[in-house]
N, C-alpha and C. Protein backbone atom coordinates (compact mmCIF):
# COMPACT_ATOMS: atom_id res chain seq x y z
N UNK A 1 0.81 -1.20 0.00
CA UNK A 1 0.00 0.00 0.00
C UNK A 1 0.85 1.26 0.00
N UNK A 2 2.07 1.03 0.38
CA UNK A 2 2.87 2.39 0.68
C UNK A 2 2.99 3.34 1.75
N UNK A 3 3.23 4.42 1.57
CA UNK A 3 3.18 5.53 2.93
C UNK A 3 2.02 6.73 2.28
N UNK A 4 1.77 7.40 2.95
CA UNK A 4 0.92 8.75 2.77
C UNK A 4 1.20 9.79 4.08
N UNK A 5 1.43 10.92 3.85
CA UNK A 5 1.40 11.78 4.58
C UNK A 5 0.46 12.74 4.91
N UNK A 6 0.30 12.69 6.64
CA UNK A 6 -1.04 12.77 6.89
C UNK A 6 -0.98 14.02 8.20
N UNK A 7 -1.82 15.05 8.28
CA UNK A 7 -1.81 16.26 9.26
C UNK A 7 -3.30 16.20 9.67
N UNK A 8 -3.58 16.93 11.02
CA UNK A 8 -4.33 17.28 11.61
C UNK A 8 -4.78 18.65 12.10
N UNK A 9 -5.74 19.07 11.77
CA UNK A 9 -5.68 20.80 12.44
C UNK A 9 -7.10 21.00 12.69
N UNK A 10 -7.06 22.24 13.34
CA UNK A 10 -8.86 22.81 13.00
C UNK A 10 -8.92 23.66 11.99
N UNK A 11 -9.72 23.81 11.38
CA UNK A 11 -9.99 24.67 9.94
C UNK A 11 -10.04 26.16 10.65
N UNK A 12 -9.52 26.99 10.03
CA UNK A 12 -10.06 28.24 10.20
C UNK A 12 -11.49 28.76 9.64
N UNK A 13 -12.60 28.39 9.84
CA UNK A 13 -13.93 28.91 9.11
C UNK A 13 -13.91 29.70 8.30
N UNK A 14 -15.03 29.84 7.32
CA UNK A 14 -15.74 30.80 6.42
C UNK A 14 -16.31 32.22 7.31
N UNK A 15 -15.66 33.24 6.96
CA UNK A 15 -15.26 33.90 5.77
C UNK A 15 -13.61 34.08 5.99
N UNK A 16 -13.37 33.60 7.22
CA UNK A 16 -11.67 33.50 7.77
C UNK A 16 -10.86 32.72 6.92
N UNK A 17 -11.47 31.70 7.35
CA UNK A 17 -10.33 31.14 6.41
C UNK A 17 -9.88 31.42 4.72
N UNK A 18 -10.99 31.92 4.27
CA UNK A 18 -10.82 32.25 2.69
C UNK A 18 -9.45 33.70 2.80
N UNK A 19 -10.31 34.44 3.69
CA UNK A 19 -9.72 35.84 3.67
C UNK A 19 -8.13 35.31 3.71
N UNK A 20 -7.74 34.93 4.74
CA UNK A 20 -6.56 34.96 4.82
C UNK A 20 -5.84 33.98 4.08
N UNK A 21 -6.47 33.06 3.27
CA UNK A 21 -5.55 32.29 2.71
C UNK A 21 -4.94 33.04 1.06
N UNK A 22 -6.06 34.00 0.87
CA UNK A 22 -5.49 34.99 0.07
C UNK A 22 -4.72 35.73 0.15
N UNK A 23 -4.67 36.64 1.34
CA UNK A 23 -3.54 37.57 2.22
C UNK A 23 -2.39 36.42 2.31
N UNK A 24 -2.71 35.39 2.31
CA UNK A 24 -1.18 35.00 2.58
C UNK A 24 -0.64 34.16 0.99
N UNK A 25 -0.98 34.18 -0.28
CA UNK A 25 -1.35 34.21 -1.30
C UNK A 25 -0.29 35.73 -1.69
N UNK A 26 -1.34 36.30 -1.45
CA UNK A 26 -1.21 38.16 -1.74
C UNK A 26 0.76 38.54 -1.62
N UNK A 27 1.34 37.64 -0.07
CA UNK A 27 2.59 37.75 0.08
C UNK A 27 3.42 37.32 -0.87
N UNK A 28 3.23 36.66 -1.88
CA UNK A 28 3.62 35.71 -2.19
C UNK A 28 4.05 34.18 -1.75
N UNK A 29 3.43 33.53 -0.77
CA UNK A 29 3.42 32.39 -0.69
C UNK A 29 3.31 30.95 -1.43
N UNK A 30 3.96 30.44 -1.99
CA UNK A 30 3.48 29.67 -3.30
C UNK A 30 2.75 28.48 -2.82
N UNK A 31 2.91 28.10 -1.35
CA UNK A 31 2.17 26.77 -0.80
C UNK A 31 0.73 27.62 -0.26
N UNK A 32 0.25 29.15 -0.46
CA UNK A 32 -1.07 29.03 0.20
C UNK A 32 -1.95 28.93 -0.26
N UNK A 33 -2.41 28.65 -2.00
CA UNK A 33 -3.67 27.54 -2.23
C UNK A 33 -3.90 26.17 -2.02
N UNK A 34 -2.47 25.54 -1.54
CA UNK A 34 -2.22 23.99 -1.23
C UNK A 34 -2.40 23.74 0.04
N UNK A 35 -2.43 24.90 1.06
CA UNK A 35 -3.05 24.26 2.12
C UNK A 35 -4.21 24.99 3.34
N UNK A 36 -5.03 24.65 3.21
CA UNK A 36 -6.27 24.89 4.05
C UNK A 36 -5.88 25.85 5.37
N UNK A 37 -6.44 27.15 5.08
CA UNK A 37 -5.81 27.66 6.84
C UNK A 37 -6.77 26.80 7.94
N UNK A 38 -5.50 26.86 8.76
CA UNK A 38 -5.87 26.14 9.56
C UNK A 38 -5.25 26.35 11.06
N UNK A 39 -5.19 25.72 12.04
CA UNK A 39 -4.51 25.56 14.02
C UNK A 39 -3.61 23.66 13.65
N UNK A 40 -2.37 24.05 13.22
CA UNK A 40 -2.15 22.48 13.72
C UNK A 40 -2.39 21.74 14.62
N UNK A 41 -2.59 20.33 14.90
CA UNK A 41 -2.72 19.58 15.84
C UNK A 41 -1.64 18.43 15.75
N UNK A 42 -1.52 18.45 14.70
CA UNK A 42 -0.18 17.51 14.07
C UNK A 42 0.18 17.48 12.89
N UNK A 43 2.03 17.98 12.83
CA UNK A 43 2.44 18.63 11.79
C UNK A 43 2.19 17.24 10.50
N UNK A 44 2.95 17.46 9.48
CA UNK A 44 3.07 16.43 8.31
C UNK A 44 3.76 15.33 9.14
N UNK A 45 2.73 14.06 8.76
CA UNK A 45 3.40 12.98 9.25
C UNK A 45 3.41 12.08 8.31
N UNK A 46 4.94 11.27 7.88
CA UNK A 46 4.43 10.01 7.22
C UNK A 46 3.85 8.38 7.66
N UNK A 47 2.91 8.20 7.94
CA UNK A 47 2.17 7.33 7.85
C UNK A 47 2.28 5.68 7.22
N UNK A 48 2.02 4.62 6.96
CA UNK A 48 1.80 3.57 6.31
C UNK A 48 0.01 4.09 5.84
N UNK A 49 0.23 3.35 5.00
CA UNK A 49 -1.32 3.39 4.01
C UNK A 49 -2.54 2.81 4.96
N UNK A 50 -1.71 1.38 5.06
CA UNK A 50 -2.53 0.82 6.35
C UNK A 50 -3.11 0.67 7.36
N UNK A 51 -2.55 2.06 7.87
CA UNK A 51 -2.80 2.32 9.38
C UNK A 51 -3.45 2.84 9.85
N UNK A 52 -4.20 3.69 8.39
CA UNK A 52 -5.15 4.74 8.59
C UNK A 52 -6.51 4.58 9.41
N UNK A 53 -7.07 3.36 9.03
CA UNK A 53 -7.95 3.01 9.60
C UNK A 53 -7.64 2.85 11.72
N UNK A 54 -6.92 2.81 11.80
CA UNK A 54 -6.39 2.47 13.42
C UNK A 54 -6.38 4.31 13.80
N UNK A 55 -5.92 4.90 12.65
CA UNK A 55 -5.62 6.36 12.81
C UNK A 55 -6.31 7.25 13.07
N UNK A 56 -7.71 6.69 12.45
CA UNK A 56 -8.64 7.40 12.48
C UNK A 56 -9.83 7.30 13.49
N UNK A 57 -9.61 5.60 13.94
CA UNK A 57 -10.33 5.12 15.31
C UNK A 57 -9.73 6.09 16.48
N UNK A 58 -8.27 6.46 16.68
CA UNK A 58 -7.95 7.00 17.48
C UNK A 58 -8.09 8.03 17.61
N UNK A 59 -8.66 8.86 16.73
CA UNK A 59 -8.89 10.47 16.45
C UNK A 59 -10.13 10.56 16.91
N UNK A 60 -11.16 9.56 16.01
CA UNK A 60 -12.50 9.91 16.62
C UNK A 60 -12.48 9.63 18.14
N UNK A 61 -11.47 8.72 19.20
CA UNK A 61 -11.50 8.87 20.41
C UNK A 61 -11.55 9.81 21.05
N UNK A 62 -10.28 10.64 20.65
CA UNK A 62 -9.62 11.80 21.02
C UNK A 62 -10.66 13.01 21.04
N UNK A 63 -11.53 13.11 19.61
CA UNK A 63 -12.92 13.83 19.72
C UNK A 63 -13.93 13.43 20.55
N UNK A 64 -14.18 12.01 20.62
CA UNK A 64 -15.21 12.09 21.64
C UNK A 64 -15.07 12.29 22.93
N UNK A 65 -13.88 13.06 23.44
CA UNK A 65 -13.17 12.94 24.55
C UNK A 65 -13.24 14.91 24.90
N UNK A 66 -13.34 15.50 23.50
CA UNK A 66 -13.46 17.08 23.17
C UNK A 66 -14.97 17.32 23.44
N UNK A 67 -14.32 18.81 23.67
CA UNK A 67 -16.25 19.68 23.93
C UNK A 67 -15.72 20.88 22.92
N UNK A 68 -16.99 21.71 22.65
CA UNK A 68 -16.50 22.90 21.78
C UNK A 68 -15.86 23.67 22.33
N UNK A 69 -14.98 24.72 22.23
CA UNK A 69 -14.29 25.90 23.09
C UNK A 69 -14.30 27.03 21.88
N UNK A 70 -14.21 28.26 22.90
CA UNK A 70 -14.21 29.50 21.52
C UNK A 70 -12.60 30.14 21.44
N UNK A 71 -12.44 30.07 20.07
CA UNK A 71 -11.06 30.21 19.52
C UNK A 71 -10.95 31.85 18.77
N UNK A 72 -10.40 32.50 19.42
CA UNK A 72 -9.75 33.88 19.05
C UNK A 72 -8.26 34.05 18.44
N UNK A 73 -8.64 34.73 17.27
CA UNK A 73 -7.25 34.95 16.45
C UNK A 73 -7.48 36.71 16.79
N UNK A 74 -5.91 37.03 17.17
CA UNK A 74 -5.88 38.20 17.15
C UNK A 74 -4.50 38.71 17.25
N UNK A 75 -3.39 39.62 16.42
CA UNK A 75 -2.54 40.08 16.03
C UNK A 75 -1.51 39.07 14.94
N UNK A 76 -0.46 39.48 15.06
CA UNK A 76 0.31 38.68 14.54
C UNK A 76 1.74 38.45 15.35
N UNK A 77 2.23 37.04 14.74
CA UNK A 77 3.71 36.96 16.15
C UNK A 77 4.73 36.61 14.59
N UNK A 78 5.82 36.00 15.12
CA UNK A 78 6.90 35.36 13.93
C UNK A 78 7.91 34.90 14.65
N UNK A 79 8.15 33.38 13.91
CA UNK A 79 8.82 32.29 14.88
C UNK A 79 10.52 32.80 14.45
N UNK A 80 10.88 33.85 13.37
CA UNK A 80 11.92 34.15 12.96
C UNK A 80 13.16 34.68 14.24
N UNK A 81 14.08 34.24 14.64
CA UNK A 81 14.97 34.01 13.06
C UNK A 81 15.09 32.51 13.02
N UNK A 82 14.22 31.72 13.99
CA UNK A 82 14.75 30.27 14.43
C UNK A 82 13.85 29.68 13.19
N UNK A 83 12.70 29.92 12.49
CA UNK A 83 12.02 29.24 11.71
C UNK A 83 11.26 30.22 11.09
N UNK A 84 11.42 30.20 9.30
CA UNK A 84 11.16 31.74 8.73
C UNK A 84 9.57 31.39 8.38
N UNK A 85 8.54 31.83 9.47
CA UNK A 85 6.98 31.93 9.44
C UNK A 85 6.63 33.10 10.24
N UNK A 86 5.86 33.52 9.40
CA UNK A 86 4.87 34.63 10.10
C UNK A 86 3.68 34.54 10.49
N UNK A 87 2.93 34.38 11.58
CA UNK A 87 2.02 33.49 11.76
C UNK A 87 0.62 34.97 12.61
N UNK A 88 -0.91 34.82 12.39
CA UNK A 88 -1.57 34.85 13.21
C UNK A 88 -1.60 34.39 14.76
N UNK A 89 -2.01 34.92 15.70
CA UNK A 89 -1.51 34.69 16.87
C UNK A 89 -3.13 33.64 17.53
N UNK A 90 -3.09 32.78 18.22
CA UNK A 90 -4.12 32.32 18.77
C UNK A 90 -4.48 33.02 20.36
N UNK A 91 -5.34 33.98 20.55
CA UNK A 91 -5.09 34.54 21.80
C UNK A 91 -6.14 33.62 22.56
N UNK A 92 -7.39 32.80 22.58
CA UNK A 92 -7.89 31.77 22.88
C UNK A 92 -8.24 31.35 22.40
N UNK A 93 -8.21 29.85 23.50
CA UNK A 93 -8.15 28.41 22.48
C UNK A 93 -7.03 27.46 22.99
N UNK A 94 -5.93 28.34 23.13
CA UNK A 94 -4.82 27.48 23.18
C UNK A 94 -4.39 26.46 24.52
N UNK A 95 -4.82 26.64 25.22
CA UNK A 95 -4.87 25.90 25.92
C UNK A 95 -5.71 24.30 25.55
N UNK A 96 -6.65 24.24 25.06
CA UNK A 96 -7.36 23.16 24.26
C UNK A 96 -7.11 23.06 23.35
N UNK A 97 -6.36 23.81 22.45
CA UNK A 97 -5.65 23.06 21.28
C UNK A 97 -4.31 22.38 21.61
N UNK A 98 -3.73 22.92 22.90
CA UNK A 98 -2.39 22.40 23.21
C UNK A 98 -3.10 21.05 24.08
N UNK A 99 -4.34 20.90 24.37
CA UNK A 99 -4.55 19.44 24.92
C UNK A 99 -4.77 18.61 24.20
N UNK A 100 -5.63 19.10 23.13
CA UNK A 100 -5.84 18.29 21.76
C UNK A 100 -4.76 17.79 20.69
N UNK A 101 -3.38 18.64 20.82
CA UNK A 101 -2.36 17.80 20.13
C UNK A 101 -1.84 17.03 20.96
N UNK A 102 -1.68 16.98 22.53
CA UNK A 102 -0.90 16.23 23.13
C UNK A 102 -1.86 14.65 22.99
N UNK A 103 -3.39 14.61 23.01
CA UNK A 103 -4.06 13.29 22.85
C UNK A 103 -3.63 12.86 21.39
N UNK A 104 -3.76 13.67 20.23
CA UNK A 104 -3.46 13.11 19.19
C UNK A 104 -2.01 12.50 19.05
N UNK A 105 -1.22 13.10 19.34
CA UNK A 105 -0.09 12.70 19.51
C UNK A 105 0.60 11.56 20.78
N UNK A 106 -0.55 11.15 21.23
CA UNK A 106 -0.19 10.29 22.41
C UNK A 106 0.69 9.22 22.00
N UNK A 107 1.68 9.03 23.09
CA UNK A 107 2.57 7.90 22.64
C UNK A 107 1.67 6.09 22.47
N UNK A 108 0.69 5.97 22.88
CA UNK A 108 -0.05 5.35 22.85
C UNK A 108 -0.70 4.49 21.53
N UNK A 109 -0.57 6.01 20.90
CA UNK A 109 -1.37 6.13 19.86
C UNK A 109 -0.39 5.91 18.60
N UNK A 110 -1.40 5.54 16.99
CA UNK A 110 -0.82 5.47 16.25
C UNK A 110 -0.12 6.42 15.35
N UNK A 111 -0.55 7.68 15.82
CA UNK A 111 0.74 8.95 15.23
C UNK A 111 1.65 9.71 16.87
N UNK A 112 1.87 8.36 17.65
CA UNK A 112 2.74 9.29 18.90
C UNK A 112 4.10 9.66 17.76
N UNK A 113 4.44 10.55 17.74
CA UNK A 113 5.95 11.49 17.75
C UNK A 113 5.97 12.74 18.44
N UNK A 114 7.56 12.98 18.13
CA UNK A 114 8.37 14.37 19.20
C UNK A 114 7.86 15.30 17.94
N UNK A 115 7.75 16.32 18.75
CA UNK A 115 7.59 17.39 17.75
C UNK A 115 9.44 18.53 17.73
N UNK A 116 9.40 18.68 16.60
CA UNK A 116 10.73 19.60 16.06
C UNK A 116 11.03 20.82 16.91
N UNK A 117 9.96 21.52 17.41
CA UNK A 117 10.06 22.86 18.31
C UNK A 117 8.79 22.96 19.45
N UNK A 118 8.84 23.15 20.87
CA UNK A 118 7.89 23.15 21.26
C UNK A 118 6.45 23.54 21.02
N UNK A 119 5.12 22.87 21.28
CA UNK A 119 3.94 23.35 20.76
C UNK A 119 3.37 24.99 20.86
N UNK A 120 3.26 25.74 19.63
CA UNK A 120 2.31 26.74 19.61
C UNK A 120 1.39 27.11 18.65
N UNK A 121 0.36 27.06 19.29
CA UNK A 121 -0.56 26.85 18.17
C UNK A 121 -0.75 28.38 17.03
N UNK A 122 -0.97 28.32 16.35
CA UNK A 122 -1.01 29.28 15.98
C UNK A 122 -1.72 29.26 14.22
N UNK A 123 -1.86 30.16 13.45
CA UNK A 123 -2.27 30.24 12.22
C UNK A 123 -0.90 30.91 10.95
N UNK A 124 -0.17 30.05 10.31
CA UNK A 124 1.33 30.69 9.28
C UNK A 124 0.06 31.64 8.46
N UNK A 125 0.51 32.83 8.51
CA UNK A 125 0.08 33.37 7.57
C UNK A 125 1.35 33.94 6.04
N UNK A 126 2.58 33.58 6.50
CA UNK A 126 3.52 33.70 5.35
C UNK A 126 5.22 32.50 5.73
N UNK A 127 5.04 32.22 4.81
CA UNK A 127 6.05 30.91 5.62
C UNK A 127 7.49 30.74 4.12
N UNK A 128 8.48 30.53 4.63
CA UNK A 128 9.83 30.51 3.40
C UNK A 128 9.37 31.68 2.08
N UNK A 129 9.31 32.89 3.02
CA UNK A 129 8.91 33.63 1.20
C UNK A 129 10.19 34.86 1.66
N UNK A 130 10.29 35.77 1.06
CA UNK A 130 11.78 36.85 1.41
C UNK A 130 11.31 37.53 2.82
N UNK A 131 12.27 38.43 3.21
CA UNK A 131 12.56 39.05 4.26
C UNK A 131 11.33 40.05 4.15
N UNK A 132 10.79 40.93 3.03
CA UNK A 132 10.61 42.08 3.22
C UNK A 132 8.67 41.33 2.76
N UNK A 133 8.40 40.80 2.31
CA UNK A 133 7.32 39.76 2.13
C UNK A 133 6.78 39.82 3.77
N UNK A 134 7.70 38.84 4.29
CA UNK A 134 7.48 38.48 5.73
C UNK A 134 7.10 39.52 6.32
N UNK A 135 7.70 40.57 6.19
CA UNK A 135 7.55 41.97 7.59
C UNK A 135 6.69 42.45 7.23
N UNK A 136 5.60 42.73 5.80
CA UNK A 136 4.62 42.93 4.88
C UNK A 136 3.47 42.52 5.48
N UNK A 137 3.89 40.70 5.89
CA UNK A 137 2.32 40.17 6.20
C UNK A 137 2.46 40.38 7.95
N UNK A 138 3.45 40.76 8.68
CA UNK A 138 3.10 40.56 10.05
C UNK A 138 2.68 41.94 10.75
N UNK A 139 3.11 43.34 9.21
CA UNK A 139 1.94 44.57 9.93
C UNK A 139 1.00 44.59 9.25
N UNK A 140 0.70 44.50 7.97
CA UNK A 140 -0.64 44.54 7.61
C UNK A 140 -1.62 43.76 8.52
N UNK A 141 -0.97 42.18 9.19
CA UNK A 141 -2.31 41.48 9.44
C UNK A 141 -1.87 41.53 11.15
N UNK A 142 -1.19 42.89 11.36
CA UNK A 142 -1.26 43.06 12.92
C UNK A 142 -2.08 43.63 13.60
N UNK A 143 -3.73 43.99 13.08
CA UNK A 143 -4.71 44.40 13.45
C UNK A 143 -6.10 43.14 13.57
N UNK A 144 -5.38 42.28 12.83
CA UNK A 144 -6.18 40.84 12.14
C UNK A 144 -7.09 40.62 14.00
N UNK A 145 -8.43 40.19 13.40
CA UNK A 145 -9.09 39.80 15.02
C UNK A 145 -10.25 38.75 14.12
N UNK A 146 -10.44 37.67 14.76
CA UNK A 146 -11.62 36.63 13.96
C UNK A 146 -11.61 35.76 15.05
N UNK A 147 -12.71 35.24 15.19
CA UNK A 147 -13.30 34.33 16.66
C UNK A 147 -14.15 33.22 16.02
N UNK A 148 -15.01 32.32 16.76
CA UNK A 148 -15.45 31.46 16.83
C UNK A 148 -15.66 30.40 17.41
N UNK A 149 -16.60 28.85 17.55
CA UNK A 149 -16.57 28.07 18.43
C UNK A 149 -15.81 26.73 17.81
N UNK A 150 -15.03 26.39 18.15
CA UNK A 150 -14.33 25.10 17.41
C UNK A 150 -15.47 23.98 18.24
N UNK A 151 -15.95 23.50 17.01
CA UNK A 151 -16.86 22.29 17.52
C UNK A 151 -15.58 20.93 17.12
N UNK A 152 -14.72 20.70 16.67
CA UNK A 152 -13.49 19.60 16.07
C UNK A 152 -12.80 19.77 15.24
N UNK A 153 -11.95 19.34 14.78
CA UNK A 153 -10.87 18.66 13.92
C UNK A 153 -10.60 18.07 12.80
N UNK A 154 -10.16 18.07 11.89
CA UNK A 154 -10.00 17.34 10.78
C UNK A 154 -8.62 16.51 10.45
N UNK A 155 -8.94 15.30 9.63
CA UNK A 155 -7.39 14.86 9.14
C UNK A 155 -7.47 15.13 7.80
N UNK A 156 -6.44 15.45 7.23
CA UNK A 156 -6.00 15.79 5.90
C UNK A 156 -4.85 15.13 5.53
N UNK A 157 -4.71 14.73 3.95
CA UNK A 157 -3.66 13.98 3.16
C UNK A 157 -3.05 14.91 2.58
N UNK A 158 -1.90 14.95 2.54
CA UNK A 158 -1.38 15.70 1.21
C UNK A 158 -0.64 14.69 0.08
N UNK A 159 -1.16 15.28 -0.91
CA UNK A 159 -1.46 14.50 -2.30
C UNK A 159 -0.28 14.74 -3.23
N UNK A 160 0.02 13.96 -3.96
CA UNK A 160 1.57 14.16 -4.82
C UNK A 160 1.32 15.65 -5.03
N UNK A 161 0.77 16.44 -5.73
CA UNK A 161 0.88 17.67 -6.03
C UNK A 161 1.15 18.88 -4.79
N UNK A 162 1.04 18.43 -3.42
CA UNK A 162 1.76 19.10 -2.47
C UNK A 162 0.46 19.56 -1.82
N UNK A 163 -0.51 19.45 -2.52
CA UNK A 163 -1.90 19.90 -2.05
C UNK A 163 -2.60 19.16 -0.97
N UNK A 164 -2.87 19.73 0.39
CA UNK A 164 -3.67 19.37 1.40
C UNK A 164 -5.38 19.21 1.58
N UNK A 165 -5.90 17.72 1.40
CA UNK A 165 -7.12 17.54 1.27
C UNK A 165 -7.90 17.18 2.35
N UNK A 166 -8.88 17.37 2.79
CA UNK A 166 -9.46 16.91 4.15
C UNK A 166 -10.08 15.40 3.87
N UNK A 167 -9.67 14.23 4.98
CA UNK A 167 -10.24 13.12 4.65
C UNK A 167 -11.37 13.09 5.45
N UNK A 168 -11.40 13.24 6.70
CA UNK A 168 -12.62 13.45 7.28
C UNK A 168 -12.67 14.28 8.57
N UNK A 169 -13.74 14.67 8.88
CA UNK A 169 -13.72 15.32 9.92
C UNK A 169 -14.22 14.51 11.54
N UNK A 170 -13.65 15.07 12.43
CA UNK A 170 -14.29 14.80 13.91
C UNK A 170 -14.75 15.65 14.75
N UNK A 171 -16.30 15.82 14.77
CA UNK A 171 -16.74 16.43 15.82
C UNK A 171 -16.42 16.12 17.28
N UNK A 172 -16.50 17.39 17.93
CA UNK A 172 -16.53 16.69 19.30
C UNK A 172 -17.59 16.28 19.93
N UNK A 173 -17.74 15.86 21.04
CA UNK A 173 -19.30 14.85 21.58
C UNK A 173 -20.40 15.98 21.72
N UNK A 174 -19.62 17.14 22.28
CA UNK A 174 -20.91 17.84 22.11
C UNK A 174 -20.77 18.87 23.22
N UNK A 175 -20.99 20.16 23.73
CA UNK A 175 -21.38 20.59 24.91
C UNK A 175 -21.73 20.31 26.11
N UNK A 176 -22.43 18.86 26.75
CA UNK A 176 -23.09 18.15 27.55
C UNK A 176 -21.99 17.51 27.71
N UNK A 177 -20.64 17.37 27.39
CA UNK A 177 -19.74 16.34 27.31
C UNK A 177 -19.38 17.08 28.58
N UNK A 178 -19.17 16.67 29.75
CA UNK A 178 -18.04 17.64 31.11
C UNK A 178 -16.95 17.16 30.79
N UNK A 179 -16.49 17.96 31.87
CA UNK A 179 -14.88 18.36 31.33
C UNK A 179 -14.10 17.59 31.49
N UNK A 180 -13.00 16.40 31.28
CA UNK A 180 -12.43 15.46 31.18
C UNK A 180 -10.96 15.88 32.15
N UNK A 181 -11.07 14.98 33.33
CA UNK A 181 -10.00 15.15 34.27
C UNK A 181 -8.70 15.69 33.49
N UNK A 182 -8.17 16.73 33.83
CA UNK A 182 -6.98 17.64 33.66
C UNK A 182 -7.09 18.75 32.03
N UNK A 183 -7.77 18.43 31.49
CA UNK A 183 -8.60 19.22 30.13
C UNK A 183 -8.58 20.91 30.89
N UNK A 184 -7.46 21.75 30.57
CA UNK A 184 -7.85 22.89 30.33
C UNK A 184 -9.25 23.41 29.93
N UNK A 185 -9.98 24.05 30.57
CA UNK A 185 -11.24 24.69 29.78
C UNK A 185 -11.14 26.05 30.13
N UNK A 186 -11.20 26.76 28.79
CA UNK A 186 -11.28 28.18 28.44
C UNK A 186 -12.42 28.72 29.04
N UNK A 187 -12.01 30.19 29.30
CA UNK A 187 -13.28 31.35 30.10
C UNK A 187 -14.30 31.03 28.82
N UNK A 188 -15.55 30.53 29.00
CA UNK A 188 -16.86 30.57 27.98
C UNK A 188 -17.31 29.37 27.57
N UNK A 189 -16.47 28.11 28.15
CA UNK A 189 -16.86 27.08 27.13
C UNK A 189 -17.44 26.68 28.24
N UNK A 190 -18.24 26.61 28.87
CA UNK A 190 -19.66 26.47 29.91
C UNK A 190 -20.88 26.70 28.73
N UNK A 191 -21.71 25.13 28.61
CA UNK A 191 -22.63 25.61 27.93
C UNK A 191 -23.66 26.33 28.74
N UNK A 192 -24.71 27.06 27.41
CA UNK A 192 -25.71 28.00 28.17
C UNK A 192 -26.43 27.61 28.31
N UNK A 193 -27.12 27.68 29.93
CA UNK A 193 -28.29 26.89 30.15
C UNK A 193 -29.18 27.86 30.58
């Protein structure tokens, strides 16, 4: 069957995610119609073909294990000079997205690995493009503010052409789900009763 390489993130929603995958387009980015904005949960991984199915049992765990939380993008940061990305900043959320990669990534599990630089979640809005590109997208989109409720997660393939496709998605159980011993929960994610 071979290998396939396989990532995890939350989507950045409509009308967000369009906007900025253009702005970061606009920089010249040549990978930002190839990949979905998005919050990693787990960077590019290579995979066996095979395994997917085990991969994906473990994800939908990991979701039914999630409640929704509300996710705020607001300014911009840059991982430079250690790694040349310019990224949207996650001001909440992160705490549940940093719990949600550590389950996906459980050593347990069938995508446990180390990650390359410690976890931050965040949104690349310009990534390997020149110096003056980069400093372009981190004041223009240093006013950038977009919110929402992350109800889950998606896995995505990327396909010989470099292009990132969503294979399926995982909701989480739901609001009614309480909060799962040691689960960070963000100011708001109390459903309304």
């Amino acid at each position: 069957m071979g290998t396939v390489t396989l990532g995890v993130s939350i989507a950045v929603p409509e009308p967000h995610g369009s906007l900025l995958q253009e702005r970061r387009a606009g920089f010249g980015d040549p990978a930002a119609h190839g990949i979905p904005t998005h919050v990693t949960l787990l960077p590019p991984t290579e995979v066996e073909a095979a395994d997917l199915p085990a991969i994906e049992a473990h994800l939908a765990e990991v979701a039914s294990g999630g409640r929704p939380f509300p996710m705020r993008l607001c300014g911009t940061g840059t991982f430079r000079p250690l790694s040349p990305v310019v990224f949207v900043q996650v001001v909440e959320g992160a705490e549940s997205c940093t719990w949600l990669q550590k389950q996906v990534r459980d050593a347990s599990g069938p995508v446990a690995r180390e990650l390359q630089f410690p976890y931050h979640p965040h949104v690349t809005v310009a990534h390997a493009i020149d110096e003056a590109a980069m400093d372009r997208a981190f004041e223009e989109l240093s006013a950038y503010e977009a919110e929402w409720s992350c109800t889950g997660f998606a896995l995505y393939e990327q396909g010989a052409d470099g292009v990132w496709r969503k294979l399926r998605e995982f909701p989480f159980a739901g609001s009614s789900v309480p909060p799962q011993a040691g689960v960070p929960v963000d100011r708001g994610t109390q459903p309304a009763r």
